[in-house]
C-alpha atoms as a PDB file:
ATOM      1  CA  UNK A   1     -63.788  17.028  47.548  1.00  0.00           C
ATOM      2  CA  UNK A   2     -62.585  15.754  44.364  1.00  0.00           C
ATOM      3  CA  UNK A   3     -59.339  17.278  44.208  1.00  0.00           C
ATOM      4  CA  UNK A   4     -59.017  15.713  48.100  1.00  0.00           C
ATOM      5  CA  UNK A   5     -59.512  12.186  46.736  1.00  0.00           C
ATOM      6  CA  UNK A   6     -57.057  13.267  43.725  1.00  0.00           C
ATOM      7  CA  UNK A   7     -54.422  14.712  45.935  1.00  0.00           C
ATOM      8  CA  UNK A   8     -54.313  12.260  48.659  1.00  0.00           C
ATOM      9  CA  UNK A   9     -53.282   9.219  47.025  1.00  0.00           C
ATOM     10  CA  UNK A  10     -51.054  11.471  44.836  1.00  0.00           C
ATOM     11  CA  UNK A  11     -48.654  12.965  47.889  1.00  0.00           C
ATOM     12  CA  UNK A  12     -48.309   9.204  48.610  1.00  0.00           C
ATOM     13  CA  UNK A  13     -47.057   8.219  45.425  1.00  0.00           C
ATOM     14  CA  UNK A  14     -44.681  11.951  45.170  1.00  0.00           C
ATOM     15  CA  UNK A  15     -44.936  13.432  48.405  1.00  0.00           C
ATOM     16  CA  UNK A  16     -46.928  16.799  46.639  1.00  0.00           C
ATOM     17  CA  UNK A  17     -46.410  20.527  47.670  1.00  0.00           C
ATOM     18  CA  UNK A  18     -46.806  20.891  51.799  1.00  0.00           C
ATOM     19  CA  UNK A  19     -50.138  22.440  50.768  1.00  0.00           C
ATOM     20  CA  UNK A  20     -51.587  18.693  49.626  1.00  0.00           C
ATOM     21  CA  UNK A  21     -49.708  17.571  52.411  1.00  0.00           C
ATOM     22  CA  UNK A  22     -51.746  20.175  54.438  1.00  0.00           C
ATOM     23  CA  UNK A  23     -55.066  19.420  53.181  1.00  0.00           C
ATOM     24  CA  UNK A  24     -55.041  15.814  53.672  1.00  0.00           C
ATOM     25  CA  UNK A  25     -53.751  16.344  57.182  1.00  0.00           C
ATOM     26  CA  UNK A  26     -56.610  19.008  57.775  1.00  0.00           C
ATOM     27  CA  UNK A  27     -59.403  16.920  56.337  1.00  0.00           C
ATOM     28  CA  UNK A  28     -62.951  16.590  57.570  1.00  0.00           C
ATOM     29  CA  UNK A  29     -64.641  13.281  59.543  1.00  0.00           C
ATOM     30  CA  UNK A  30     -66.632  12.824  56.404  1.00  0.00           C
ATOM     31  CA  UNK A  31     -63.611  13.071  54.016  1.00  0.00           C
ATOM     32  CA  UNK A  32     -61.420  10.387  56.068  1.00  0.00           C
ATOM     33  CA  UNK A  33     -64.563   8.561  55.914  1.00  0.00           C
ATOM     34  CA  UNK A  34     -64.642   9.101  51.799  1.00  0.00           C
ATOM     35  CA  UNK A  35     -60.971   8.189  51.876  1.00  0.00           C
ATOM     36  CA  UNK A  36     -61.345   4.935  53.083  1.00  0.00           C
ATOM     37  CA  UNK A  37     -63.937   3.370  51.713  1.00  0.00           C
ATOM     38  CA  UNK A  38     -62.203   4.666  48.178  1.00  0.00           C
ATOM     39  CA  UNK A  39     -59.156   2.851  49.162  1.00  0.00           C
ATOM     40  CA  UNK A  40     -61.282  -0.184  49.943  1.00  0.00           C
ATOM     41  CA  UNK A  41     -62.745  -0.263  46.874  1.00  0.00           C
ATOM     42  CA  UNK A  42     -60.093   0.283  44.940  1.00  0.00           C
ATOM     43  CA  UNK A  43     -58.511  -3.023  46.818  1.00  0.00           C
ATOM     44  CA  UNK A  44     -55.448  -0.642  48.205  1.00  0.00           C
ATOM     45  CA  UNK A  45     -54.409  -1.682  51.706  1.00  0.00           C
ATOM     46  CA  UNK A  46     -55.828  -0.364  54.680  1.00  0.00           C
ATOM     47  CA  UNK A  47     -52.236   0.526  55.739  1.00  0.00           C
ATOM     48  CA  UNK A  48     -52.138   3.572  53.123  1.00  0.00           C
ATOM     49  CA  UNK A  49     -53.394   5.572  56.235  1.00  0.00           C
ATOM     50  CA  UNK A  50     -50.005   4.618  58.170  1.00  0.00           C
ATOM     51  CA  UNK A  51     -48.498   6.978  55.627  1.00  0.00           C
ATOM     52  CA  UNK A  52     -50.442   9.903  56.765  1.00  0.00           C
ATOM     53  CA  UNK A  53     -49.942   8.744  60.507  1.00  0.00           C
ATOM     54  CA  UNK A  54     -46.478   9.866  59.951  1.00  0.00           C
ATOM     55  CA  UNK A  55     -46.871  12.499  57.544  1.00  0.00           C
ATOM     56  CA  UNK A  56     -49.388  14.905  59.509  1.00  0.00           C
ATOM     57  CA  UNK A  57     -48.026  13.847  63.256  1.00  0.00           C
ATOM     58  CA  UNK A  58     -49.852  15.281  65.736  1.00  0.00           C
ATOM     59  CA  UNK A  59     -52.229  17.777  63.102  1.00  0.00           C
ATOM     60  CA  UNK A  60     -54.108  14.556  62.388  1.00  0.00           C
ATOM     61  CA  UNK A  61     -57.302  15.200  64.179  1.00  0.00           C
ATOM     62  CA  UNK A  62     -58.255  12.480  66.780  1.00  0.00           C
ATOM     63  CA  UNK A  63     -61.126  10.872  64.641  1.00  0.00           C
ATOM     64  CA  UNK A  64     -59.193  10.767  61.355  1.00  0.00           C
ATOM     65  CA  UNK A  65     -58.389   7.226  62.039  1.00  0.00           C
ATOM     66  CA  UNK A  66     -61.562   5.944  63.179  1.00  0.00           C
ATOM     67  CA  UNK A  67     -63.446   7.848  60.226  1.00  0.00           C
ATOM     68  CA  UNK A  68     -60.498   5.754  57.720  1.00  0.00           C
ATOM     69  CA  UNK A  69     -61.422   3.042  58.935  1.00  0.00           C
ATOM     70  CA  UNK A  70     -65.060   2.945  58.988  1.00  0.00           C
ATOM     71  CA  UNK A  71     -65.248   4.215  55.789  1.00  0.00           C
ATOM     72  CA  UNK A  72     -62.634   1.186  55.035  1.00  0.00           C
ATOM     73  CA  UNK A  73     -64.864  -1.291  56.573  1.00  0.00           C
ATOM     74  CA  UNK A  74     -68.100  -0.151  54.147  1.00  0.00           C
ATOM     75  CA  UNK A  75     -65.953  -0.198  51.477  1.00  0.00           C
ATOM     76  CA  UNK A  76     -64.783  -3.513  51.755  1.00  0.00           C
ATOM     77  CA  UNK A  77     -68.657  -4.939  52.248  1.00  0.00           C
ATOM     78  CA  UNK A  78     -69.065  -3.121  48.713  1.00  0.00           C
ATOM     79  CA  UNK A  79     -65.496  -4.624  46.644  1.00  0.00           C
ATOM     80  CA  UNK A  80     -65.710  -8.206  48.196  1.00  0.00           C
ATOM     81  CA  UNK A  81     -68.474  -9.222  45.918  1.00  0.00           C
ATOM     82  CA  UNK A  82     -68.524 -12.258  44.086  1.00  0.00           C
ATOM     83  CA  UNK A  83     -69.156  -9.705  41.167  1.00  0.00           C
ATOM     84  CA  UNK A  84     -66.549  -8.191  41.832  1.00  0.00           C
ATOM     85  CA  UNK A  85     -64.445 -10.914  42.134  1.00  0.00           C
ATOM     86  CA  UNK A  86     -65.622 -12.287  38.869  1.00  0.00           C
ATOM     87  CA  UNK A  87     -65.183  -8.751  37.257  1.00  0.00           C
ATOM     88  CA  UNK A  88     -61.226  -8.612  38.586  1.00  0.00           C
ATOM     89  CA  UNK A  89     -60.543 -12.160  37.469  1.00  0.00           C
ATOM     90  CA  UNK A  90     -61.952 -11.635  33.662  1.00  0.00           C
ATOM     91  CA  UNK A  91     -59.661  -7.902  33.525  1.00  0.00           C
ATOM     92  CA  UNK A  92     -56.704 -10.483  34.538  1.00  0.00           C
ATOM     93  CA  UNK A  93     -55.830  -8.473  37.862  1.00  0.00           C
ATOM     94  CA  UNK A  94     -54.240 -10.273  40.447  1.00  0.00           C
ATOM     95  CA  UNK A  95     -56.275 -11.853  43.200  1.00  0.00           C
ATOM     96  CA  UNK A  96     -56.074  -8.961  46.000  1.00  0.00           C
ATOM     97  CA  UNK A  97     -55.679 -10.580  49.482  1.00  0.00           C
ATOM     98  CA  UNK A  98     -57.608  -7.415  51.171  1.00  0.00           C
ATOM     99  CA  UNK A  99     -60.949  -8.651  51.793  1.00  0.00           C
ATOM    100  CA  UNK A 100     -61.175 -10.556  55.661  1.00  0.00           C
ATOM    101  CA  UNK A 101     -61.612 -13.820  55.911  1.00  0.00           C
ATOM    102  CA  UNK A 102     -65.627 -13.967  56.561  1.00  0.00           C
ATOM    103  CA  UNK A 103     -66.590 -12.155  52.797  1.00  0.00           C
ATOM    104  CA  UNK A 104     -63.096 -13.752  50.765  1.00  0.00           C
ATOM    105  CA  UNK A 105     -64.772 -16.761  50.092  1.00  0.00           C
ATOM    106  CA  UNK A 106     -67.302 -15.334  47.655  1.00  0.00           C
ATOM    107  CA  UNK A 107     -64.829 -12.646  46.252  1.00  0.00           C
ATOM    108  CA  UNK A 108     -62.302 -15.546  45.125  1.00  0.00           C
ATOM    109  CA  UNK A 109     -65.128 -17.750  44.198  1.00  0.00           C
ATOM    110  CA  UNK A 110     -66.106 -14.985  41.697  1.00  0.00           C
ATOM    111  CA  UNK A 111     -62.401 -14.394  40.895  1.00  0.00           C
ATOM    112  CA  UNK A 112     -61.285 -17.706  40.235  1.00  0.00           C
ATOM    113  CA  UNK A 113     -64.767 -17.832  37.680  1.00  0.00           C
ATOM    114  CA  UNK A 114     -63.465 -15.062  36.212  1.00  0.00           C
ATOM    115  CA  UNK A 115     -59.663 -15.779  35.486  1.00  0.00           C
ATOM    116  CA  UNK A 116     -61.014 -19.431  34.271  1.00  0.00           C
ATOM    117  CA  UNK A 117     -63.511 -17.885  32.054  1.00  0.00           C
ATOM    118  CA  UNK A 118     -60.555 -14.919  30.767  1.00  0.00           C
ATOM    119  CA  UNK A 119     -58.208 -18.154  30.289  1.00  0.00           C
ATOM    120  CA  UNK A 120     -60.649 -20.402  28.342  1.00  0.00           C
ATOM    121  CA  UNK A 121     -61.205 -16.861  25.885  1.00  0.00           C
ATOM    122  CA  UNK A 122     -57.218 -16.365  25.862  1.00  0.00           C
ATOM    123  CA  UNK A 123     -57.053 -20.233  24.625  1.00  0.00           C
ATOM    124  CA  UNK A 124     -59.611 -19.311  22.241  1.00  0.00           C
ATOM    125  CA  UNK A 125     -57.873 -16.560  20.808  1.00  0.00           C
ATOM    126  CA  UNK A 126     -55.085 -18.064  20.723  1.00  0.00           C
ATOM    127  CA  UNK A 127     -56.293 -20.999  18.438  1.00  0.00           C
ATOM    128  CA  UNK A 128     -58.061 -19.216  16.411  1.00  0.00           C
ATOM    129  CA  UNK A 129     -54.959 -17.075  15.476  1.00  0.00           C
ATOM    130  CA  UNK A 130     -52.631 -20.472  14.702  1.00  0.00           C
ATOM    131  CA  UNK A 131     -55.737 -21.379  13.178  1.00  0.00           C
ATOM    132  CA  UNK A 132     -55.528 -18.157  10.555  1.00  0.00           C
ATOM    133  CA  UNK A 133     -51.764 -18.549  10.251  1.00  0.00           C
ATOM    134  CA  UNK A 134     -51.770 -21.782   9.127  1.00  0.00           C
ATOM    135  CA  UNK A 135     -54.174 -21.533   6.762  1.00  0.00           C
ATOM    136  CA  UNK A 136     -51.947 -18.260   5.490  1.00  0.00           C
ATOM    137  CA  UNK A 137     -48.818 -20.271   5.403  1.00  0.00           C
ATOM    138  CA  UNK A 138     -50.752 -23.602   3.197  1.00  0.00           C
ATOM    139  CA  UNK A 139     -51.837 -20.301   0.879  1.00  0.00           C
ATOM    140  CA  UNK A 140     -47.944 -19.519   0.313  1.00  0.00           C
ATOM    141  CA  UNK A 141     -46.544 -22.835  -0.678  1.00  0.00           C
ATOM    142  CA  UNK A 142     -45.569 -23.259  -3.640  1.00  0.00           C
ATOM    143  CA  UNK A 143     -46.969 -26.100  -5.704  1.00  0.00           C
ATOM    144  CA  UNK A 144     -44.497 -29.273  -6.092  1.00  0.00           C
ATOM    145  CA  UNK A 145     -43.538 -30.515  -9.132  1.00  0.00           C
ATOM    146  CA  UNK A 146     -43.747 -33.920  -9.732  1.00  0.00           C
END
């Protein structure tokens, strides 16, 4: 199972040996499933199955979709969080546009909390270091002579 979830996104990113390529196409209900709702809470797109749509043709089994995006769907009930948001705007990640319309409004509440509160620390920080150069710099002037 792991080296599923390892290997999928990977033969998106470098296409892998046909045997990745193999084992995505030939995966389980329950590992589509596990597929999407990773993708959903790791903010990718819902679209990343589009890629295997083409890849694996007509070896796609006729659930694999469904399975996606179910799993999708549960994920996204799980990363929409105000938490969440909060937790993405603080780590400085970009506000990610995947969450539908009825949950986003808690999500970007929570991010928008969360980039305000990493910005107010930034200023901080930033302050606080002209702060300790300045007081370096009065350290190294030389006396004047009068």
């Amino acid at each position: 199972m792991k080296r599923f979830l390892i290997c999928l996104p990977l033969s998106l990113l470098i296409g892998c040996q046909s045997n990745t390529t193999q084992m995505a196409c030939n995966a389980s209900e329950s590992e589509w499933y596990e597929f999407g709702q990773n993708s959903a809470i790791t903010g990718k797109s819902v679209r990343i199955f589009d890629a295997f749509k083409q890849q694996c043709a007509k070896q796609l089994t006729p659930t694999a979709q469904k399975s996606y995006i179910d799993g999708f769907s549960d994920g996204l009930i799980s990363y929409c969080t105000f938490d969440n948001g909060f937790k993405r705007g603080q780590e400085g990640l970009e506000l990610n546009q995947s969450c539908p319309l009825e949950i986003r409004q808690e999500f970007e509440k929570g991010y928008k909390i969360g980039k305000k509160t990493r910005d107010e620390k930034l200023k901080q920080a930033e302050f606080a270091r002209r702060e300790q150069l300045r007081s370096q710099q009065k350290k190294y002037v030389a006396p004047q002579k009068h």
